[in-house]
PDB file of N, CA and C in Angstrom:
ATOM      1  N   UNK A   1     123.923  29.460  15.298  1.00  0.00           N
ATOM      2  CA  UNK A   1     124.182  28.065  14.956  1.00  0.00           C
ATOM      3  C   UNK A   1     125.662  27.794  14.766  1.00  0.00           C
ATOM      4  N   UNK A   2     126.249  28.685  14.262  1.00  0.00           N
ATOM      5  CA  UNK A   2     127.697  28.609  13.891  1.00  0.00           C
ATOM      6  C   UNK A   2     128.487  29.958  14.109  1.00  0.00           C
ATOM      7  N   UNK A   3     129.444  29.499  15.425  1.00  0.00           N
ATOM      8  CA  UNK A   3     130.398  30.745  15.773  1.00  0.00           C
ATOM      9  C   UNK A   3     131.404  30.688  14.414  1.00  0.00           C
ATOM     10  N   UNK A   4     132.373  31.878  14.289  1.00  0.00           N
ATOM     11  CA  UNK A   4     133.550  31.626  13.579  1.00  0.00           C
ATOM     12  C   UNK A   4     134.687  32.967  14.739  1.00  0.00           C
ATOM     13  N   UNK A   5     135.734  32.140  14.839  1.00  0.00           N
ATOM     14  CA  UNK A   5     136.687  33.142  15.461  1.00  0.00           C
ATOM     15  C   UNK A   5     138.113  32.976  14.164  1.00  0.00           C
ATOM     16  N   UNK A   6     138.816  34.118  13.594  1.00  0.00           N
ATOM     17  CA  UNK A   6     139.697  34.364  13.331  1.00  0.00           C
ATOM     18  C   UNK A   6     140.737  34.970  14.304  1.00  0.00           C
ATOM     19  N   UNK A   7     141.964  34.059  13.794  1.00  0.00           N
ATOM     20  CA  UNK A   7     143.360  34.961  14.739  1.00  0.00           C
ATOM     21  C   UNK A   7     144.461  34.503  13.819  1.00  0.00           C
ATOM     22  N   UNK A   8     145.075  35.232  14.109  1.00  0.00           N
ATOM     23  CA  UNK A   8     146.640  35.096  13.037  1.00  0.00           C
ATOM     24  C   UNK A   8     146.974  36.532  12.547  1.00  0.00           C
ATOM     25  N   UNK A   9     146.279  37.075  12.569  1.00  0.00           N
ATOM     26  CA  UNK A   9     146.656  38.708  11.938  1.00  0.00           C
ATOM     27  C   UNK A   9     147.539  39.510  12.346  1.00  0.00           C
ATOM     28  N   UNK A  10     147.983  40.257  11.706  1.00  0.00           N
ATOM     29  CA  UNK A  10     149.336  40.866  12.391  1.00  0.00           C
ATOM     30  C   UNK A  10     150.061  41.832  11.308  1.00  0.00           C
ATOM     31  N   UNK A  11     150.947  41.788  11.889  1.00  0.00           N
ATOM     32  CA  UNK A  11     151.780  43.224  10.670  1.00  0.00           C
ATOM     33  C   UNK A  11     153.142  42.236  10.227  1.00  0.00           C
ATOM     34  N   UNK A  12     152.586  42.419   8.836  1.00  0.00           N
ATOM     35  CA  UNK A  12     154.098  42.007   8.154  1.00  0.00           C
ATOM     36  C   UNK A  12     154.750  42.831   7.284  1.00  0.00           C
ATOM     37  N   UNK A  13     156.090  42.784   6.898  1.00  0.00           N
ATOM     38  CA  UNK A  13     156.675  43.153   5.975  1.00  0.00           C
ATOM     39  C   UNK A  13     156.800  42.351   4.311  1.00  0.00           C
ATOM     40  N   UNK A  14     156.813  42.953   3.496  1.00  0.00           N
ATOM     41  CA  UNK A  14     156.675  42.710   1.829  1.00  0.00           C
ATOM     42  C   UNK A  14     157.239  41.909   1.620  1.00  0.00           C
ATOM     43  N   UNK A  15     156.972  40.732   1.023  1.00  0.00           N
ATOM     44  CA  UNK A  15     157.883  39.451   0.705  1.00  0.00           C
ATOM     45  C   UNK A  15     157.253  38.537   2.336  1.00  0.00           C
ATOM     46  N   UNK A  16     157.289  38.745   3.117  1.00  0.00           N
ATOM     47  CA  UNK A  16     156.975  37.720   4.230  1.00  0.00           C
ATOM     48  C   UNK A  16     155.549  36.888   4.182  1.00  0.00           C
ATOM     49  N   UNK A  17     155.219  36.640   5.178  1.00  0.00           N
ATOM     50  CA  UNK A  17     154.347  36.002   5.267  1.00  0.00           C
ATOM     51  C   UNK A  17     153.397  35.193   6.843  1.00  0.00           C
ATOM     52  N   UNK A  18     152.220  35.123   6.686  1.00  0.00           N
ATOM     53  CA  UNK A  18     151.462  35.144   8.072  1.00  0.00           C
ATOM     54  C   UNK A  18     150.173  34.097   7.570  1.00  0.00           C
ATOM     55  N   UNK A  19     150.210  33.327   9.527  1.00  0.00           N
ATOM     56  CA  UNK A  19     148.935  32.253   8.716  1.00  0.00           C
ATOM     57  C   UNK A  19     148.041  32.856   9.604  1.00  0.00           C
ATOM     58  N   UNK A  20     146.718  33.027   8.901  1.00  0.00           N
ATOM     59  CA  UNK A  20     145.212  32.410   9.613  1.00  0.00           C
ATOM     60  C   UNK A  20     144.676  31.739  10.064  1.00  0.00           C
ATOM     61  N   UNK A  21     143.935  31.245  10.925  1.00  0.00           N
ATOM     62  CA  UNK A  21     143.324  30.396  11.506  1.00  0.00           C
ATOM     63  C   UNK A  21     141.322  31.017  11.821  1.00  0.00           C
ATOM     64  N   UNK A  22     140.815  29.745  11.672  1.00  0.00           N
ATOM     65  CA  UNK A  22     139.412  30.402  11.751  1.00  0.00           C
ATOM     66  C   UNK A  22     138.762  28.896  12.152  1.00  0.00           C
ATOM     67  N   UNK A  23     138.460  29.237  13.314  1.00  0.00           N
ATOM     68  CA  UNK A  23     137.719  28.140  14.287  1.00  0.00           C
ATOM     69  C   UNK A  23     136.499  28.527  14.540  1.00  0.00           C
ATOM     70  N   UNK A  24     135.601  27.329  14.014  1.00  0.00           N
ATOM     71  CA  UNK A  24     133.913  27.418  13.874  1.00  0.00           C
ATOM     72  C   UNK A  24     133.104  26.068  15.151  1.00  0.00           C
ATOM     73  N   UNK A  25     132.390  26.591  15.436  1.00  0.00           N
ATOM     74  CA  UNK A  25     132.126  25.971  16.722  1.00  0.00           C
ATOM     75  C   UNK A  25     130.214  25.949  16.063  1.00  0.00           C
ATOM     76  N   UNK A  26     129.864  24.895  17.222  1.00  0.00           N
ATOM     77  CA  UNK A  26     128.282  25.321  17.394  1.00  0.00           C
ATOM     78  C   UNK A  26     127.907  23.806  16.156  1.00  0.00           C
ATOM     79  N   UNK A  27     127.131  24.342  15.534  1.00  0.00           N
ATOM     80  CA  UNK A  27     126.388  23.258  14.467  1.00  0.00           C
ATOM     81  C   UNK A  27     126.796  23.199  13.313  1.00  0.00           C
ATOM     82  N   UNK A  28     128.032  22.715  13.003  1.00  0.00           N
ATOM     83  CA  UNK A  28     128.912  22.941  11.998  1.00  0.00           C
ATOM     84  C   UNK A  28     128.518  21.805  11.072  1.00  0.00           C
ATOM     85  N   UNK A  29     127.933  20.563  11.804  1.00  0.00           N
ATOM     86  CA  UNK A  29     127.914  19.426  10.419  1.00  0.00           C
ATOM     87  C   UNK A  29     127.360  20.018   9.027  1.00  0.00           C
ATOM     88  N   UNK A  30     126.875  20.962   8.874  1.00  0.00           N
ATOM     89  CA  UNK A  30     125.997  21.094   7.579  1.00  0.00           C
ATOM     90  C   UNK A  30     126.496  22.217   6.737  1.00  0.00           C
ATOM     91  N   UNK A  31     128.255  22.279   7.305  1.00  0.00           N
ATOM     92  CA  UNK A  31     128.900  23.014   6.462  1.00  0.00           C
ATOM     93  C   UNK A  31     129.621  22.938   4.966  1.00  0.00           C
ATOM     94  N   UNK A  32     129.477  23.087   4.419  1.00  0.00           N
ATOM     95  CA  UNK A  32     129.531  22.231   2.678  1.00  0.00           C
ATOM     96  C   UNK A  32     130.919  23.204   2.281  1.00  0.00           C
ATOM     97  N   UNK A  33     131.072  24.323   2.698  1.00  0.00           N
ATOM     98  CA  UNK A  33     132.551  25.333   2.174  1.00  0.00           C
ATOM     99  C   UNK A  33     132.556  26.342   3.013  1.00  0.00           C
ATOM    100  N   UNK A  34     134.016  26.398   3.409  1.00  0.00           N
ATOM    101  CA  UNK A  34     134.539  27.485   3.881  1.00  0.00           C
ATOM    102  C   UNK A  34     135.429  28.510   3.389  1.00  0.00           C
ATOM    103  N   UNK A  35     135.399  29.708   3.703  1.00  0.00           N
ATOM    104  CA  UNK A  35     136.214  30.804   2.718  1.00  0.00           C
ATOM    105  C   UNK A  35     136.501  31.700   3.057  1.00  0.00           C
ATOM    106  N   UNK A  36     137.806  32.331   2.712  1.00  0.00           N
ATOM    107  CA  UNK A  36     138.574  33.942   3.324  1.00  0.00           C
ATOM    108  C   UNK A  36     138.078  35.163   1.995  1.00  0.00           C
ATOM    109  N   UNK A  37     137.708  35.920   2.807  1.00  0.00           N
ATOM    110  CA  UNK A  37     137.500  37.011   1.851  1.00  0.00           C
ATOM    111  C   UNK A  37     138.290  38.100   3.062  1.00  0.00           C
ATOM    112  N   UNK A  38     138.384  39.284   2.321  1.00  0.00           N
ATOM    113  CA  UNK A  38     138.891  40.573   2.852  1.00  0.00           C
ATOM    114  C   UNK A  38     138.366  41.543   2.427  1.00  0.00           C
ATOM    115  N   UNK A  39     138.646  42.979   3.068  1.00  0.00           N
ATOM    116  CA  UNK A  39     138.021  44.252   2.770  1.00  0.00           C
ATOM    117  C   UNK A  39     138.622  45.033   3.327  1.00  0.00           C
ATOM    118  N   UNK A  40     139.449  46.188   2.446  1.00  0.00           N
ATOM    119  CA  UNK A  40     140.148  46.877   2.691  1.00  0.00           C
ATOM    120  C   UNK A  40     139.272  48.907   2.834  1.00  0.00           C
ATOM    121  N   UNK A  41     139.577  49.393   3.531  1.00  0.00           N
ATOM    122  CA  UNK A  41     139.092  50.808   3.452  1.00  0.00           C
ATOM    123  C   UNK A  41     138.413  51.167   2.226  1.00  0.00           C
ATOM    124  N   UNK A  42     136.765  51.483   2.208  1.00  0.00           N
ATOM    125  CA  UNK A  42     136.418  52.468   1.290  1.00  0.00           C
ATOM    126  C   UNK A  42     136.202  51.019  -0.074  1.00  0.00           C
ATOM    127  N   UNK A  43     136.438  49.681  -0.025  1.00  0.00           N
ATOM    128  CA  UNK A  43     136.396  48.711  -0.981  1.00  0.00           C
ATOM    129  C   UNK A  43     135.141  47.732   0.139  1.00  0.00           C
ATOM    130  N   UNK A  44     134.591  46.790  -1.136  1.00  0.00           N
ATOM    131  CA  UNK A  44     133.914  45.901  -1.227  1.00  0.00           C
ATOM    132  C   UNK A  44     134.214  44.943  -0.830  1.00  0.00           C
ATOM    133  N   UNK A  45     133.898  43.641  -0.116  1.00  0.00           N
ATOM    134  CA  UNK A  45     134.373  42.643   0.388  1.00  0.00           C
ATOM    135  C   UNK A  45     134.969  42.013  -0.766  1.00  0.00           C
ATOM    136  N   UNK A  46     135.836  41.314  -0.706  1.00  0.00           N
ATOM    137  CA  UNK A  46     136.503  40.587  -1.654  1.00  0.00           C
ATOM    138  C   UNK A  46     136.954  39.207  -1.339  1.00  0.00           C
ATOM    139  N   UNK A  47     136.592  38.105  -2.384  1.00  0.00           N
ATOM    140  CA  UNK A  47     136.616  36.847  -2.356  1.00  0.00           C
ATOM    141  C   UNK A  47     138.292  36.194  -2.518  1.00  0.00           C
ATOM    142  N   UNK A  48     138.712  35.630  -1.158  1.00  0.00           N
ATOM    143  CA  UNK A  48     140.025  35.289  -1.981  1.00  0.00           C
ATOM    144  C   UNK A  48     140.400  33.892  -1.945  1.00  0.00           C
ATOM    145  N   UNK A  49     139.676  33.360  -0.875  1.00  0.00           N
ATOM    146  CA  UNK A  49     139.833  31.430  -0.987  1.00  0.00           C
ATOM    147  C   UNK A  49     138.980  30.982  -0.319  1.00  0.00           C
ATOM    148  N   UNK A  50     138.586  29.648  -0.758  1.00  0.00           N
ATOM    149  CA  UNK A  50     137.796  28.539  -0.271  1.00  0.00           C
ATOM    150  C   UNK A  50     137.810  27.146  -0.250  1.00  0.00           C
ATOM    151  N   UNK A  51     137.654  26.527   0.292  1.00  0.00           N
ATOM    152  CA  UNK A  51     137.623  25.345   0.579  1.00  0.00           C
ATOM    153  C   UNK A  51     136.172  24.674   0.919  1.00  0.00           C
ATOM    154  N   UNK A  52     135.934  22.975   0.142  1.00  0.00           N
ATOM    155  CA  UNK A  52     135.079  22.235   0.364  1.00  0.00           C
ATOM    156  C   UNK A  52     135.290  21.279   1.393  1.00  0.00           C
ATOM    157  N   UNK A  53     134.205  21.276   2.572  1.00  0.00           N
ATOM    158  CA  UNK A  53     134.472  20.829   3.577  1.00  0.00           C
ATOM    159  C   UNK A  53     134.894  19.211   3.662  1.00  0.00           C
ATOM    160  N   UNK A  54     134.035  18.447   2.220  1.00  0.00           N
ATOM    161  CA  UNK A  54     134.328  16.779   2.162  1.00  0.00           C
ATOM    162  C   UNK A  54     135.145  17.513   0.596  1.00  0.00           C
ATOM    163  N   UNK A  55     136.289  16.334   0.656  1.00  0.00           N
ATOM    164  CA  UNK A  55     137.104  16.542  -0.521  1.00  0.00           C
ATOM    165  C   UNK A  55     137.601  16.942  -0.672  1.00  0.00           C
ATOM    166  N   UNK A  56     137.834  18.519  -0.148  1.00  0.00           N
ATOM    167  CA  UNK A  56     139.067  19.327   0.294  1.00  0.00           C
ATOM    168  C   UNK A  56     139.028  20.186  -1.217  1.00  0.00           C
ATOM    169  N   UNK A  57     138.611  20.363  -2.542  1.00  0.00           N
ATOM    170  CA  UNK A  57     138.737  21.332  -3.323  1.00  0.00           C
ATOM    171  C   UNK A  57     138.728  22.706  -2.667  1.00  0.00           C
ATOM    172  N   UNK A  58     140.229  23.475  -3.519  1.00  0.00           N
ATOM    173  CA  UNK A  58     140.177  24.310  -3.262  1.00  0.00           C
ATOM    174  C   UNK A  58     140.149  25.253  -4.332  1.00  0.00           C
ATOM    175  N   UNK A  59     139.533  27.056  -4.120  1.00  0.00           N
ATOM    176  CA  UNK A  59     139.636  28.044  -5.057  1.00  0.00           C
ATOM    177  C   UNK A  59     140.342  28.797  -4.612  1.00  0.00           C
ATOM    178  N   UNK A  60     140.772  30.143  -5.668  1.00  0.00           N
ATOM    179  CA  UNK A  60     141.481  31.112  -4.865  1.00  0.00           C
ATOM    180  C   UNK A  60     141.038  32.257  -6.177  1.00  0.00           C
ATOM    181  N   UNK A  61     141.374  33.462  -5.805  1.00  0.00           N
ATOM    182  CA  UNK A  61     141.139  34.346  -6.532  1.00  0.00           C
ATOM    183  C   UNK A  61     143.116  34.504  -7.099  1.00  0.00           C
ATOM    184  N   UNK A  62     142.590  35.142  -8.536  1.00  0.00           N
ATOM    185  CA  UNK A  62     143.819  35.274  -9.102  1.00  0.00           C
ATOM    186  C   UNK A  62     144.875  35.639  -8.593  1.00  0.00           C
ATOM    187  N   UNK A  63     144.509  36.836  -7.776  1.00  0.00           N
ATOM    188  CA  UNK A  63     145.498  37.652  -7.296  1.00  0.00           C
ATOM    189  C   UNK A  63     145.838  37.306  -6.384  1.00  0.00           C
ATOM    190  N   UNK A  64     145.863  35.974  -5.658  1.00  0.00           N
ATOM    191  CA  UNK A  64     146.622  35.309  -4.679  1.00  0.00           C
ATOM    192  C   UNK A  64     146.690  33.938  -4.993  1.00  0.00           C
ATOM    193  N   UNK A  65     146.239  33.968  -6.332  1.00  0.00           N
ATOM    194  CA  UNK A  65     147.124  32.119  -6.752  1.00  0.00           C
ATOM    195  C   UNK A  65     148.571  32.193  -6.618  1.00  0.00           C
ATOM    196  N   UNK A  66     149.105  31.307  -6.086  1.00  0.00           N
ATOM    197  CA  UNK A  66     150.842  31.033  -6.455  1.00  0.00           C
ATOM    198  C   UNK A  66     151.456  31.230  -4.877  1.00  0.00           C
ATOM    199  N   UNK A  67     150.690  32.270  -4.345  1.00  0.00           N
ATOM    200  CA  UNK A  67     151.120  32.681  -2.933  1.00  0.00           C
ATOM    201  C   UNK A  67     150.143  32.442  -1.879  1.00  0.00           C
ATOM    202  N   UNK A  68     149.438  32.007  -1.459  1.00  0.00           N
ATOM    203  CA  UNK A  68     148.146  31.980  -0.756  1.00  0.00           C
ATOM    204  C   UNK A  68     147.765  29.903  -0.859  1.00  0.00           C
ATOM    205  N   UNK A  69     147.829  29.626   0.449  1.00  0.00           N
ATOM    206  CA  UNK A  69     146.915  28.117   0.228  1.00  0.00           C
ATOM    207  C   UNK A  69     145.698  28.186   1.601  1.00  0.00           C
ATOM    208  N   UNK A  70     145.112  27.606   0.975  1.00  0.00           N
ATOM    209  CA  UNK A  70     144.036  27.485   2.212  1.00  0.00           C
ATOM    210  C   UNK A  70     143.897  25.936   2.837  1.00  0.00           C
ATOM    211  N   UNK A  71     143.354  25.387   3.821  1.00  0.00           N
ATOM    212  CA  UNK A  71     143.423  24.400   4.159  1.00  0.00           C
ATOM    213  C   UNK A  71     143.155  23.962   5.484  1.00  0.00           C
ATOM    214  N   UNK A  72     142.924  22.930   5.745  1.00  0.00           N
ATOM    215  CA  UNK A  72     141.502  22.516   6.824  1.00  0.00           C
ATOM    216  C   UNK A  72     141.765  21.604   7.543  1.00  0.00           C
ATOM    217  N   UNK A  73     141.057  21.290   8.866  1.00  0.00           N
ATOM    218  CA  UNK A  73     141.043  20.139   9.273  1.00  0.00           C
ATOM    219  C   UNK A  73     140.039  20.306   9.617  1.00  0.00           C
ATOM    220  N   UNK A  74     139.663  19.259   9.632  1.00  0.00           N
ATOM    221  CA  UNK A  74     137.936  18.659   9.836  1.00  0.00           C
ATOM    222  C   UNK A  74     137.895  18.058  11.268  1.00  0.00           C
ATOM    223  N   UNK A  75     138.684  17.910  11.828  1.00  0.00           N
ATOM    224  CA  UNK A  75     138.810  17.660  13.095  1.00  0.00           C
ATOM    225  C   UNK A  75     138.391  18.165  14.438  1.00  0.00           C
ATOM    226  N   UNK A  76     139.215  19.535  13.740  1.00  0.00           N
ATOM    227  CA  UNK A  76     139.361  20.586  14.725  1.00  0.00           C
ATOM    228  C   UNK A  76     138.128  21.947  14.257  1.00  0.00           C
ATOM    229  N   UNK A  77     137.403  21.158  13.195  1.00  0.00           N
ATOM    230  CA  UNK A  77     136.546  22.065  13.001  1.00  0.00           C
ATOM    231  C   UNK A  77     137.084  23.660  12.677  1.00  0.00           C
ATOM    232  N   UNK A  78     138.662  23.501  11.863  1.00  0.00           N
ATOM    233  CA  UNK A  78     139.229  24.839  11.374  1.00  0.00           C
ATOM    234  C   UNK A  78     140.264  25.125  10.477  1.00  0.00           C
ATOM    235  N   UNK A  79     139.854  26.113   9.766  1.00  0.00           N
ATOM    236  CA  UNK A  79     140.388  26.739   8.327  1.00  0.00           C
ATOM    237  C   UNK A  79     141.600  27.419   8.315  1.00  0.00           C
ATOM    238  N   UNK A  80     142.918  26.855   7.283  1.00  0.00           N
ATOM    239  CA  UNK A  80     143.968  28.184   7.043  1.00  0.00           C
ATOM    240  C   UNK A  80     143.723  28.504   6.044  1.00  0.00           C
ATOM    241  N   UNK A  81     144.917  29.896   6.461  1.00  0.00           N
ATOM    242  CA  UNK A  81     145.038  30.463   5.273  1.00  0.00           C
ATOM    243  C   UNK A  81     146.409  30.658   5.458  1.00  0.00           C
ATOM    244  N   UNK A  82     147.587  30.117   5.021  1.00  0.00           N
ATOM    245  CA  UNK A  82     148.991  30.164   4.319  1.00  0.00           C
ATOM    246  C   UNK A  82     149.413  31.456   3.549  1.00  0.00           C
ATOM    247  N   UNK A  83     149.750  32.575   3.958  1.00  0.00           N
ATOM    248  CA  UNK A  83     149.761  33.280   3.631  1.00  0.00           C
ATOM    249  C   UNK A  83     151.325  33.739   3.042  1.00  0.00           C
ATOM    250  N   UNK A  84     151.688  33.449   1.522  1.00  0.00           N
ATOM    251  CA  UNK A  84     153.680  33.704   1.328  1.00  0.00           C
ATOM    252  C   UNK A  84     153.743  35.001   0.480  1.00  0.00           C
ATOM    253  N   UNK A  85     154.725  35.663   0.435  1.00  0.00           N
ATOM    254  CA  UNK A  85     155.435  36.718  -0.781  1.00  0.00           C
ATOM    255  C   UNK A  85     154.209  37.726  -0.712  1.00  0.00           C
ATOM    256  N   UNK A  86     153.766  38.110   1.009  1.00  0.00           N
ATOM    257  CA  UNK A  86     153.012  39.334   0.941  1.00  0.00           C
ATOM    258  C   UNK A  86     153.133  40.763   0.246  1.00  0.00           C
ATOM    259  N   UNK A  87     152.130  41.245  -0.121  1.00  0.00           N
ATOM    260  CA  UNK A  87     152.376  42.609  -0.826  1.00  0.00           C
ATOM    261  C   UNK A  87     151.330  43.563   0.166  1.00  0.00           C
ATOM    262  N   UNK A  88     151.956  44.787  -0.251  1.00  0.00           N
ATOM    263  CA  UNK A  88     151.139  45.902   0.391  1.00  0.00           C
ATOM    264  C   UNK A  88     149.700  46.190   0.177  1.00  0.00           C
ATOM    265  N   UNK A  89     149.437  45.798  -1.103  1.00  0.00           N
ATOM    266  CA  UNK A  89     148.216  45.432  -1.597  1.00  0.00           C
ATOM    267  C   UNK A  89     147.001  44.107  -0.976  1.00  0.00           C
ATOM    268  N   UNK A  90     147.675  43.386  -0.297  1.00  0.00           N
ATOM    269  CA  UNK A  90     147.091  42.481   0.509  1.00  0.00           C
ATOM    270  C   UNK A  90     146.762  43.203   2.292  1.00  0.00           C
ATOM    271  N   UNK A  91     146.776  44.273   2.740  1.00  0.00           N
ATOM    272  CA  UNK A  91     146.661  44.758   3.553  1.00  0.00           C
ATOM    273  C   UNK A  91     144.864  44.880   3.305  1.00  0.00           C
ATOM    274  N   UNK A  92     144.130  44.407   4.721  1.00  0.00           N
ATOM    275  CA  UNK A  92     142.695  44.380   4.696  1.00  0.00           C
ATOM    276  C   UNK A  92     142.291  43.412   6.038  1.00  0.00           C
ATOM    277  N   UNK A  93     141.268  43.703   6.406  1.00  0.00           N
ATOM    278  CA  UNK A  93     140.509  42.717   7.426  1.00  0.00           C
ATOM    279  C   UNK A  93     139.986  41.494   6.551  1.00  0.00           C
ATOM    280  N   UNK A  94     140.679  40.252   7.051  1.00  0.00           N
ATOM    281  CA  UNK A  94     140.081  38.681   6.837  1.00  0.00           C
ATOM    282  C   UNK A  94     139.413  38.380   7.238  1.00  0.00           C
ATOM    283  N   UNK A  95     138.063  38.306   6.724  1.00  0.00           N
ATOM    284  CA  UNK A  95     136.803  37.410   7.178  1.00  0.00           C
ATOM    285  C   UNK A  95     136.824  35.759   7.066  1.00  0.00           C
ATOM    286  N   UNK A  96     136.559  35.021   7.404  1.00  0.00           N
ATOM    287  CA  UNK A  96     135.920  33.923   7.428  1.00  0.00           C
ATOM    288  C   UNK A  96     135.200  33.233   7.334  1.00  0.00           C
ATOM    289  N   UNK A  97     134.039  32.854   6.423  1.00  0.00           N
ATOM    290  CA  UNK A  97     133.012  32.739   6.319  1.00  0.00           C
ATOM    291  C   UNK A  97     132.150  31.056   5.688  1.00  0.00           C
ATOM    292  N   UNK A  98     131.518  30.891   6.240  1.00  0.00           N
ATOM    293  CA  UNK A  98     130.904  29.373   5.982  1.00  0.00           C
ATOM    294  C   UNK A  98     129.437  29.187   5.352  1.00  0.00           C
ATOM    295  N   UNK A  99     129.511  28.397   4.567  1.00  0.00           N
ATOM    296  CA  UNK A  99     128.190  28.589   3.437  1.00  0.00           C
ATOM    297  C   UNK A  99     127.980  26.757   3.655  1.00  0.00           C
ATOM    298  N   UNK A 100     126.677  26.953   3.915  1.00  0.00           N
ATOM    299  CA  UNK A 100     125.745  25.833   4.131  1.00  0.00           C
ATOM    300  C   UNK A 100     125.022  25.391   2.798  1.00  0.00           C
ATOM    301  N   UNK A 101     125.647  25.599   1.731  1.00  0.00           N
ATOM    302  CA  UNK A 101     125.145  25.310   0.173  1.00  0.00           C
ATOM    303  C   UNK A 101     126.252  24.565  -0.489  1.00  0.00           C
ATOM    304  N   UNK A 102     125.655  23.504  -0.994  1.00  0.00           N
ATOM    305  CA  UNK A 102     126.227  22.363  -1.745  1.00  0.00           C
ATOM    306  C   UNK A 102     126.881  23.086  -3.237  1.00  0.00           C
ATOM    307  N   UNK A 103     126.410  24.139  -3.335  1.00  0.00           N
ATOM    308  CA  UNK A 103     126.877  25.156  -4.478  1.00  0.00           C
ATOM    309  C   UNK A 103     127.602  26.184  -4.560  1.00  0.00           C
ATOM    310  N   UNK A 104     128.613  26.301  -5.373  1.00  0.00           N
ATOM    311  CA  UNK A 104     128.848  27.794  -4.927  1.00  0.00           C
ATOM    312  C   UNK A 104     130.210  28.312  -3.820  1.00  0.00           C
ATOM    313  N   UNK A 105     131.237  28.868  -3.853  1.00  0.00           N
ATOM    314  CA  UNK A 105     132.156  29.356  -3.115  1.00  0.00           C
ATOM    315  C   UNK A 105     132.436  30.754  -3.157  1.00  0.00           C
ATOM    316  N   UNK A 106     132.057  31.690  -4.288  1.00  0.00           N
ATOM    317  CA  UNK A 106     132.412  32.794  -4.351  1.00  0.00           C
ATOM    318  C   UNK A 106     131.124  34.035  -3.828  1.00  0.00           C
ATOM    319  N   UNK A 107     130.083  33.430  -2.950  1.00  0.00           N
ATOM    320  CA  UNK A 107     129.436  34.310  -2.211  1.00  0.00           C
ATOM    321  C   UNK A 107     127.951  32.826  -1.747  1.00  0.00           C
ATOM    322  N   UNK A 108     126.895  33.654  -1.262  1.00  0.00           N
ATOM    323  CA  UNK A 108     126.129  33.035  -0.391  1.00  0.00           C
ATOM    324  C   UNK A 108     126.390  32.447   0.784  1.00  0.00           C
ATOM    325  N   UNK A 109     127.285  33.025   1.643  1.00  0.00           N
ATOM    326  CA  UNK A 109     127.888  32.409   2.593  1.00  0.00           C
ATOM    327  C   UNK A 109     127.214  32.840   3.980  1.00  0.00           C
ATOM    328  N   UNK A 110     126.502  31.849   4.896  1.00  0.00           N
ATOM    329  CA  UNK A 110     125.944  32.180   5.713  1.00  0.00           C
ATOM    330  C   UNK A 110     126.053  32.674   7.439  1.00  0.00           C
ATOM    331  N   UNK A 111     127.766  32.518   7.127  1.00  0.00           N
ATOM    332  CA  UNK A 111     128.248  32.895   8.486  1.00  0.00           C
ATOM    333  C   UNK A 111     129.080  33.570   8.731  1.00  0.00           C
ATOM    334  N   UNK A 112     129.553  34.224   9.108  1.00  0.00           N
ATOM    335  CA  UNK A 112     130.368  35.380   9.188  1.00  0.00           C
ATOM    336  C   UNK A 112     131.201  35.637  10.685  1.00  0.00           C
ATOM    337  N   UNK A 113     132.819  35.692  10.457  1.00  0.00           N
ATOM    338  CA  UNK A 113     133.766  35.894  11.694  1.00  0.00           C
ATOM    339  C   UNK A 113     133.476  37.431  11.719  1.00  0.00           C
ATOM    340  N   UNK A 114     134.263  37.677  13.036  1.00  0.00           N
ATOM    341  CA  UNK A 114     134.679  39.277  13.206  1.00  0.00           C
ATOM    342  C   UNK A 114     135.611  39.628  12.389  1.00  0.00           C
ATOM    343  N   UNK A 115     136.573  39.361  12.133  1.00  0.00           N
ATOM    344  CA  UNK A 115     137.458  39.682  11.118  1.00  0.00           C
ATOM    345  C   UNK A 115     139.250  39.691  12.203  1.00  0.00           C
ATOM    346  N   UNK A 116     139.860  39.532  10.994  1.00  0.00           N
ATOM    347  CA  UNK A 116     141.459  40.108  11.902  1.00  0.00           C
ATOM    348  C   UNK A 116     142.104  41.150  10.852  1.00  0.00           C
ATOM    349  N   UNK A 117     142.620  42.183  11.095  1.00  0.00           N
ATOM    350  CA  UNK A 117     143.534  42.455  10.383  1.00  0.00           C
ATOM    351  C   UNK A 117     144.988  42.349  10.070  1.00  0.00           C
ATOM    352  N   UNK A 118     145.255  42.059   8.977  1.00  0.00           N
ATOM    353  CA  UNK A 118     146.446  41.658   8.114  1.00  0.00           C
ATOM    354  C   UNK A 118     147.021  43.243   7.597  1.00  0.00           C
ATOM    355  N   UNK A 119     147.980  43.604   8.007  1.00  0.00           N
ATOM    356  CA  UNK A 119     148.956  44.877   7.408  1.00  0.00           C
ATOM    357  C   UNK A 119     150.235  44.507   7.174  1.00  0.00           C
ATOM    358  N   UNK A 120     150.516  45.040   5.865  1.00  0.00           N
ATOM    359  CA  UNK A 120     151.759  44.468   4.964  1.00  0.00           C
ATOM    360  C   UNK A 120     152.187  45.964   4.577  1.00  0.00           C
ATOM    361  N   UNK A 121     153.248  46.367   5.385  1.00  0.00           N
ATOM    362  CA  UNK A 121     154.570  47.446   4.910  1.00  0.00           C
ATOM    363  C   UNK A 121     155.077  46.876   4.131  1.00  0.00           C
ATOM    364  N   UNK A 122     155.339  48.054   2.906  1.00  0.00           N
ATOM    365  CA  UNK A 122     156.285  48.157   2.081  1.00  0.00           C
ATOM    366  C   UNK A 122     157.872  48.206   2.464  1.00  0.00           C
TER     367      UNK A 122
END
């Protein structure tokens, strides 16, 4: 029902910075939030931003408030992710993911990209 493609990934250096992009195709009207999570080697997927598809609220996980915006067009049917003042610790595959629930941003999400990876040298 709903493709998702991520691209933007790439290798950066510490302090820099790289955007995402995540383009959802197919039967998208009944998408209520979209969201970047990551997962790094041997770790758990991890929640790091989202966005509501009407209204535009956004979340983020702590550890990328201040540096990290997410943000949308409804147009083009696709999601950033603003990525500033990278750390080595942000190194992981970015998922993309879209949840068809009026509730909720930090999991139940029913669609799932391939992922890109993001690598940040020290």
């Amino acid at each position: 029902q709903v493709q998702l493609v991520e691209s933007g990934g790439g290798l950066a250096q510490a302090g820099g910075s790289l955007r995402l992009s995540c383009a959802a195709s197919g039967r998208t009207s009944s998408t209520y939030v979209m969201g970047w999570f990551r997962q790094a080697p041997g770790k758990e997927r991890e929640f790091v931003a989202a966005i509501r598809w009407s209204g535009g609220s956004t979340y983020y996980a702590n550890s990328v408030k201040g540096r990290f915006t997410i943000s949308r067009d409804n147009a083009k049917n696709t999601v950033y992710l603003q990525m500033n003042s990278l750390k080595p610790e942000d190194t992981a595959v970015y998922y993309c993911g879209v949840s068809t629930k009026p509730s909720g941003y930090r999991g139940g999400y029913d669609y799932w990209g391939q992922g890109t990876q993001v690598t940040v040298s020290s």
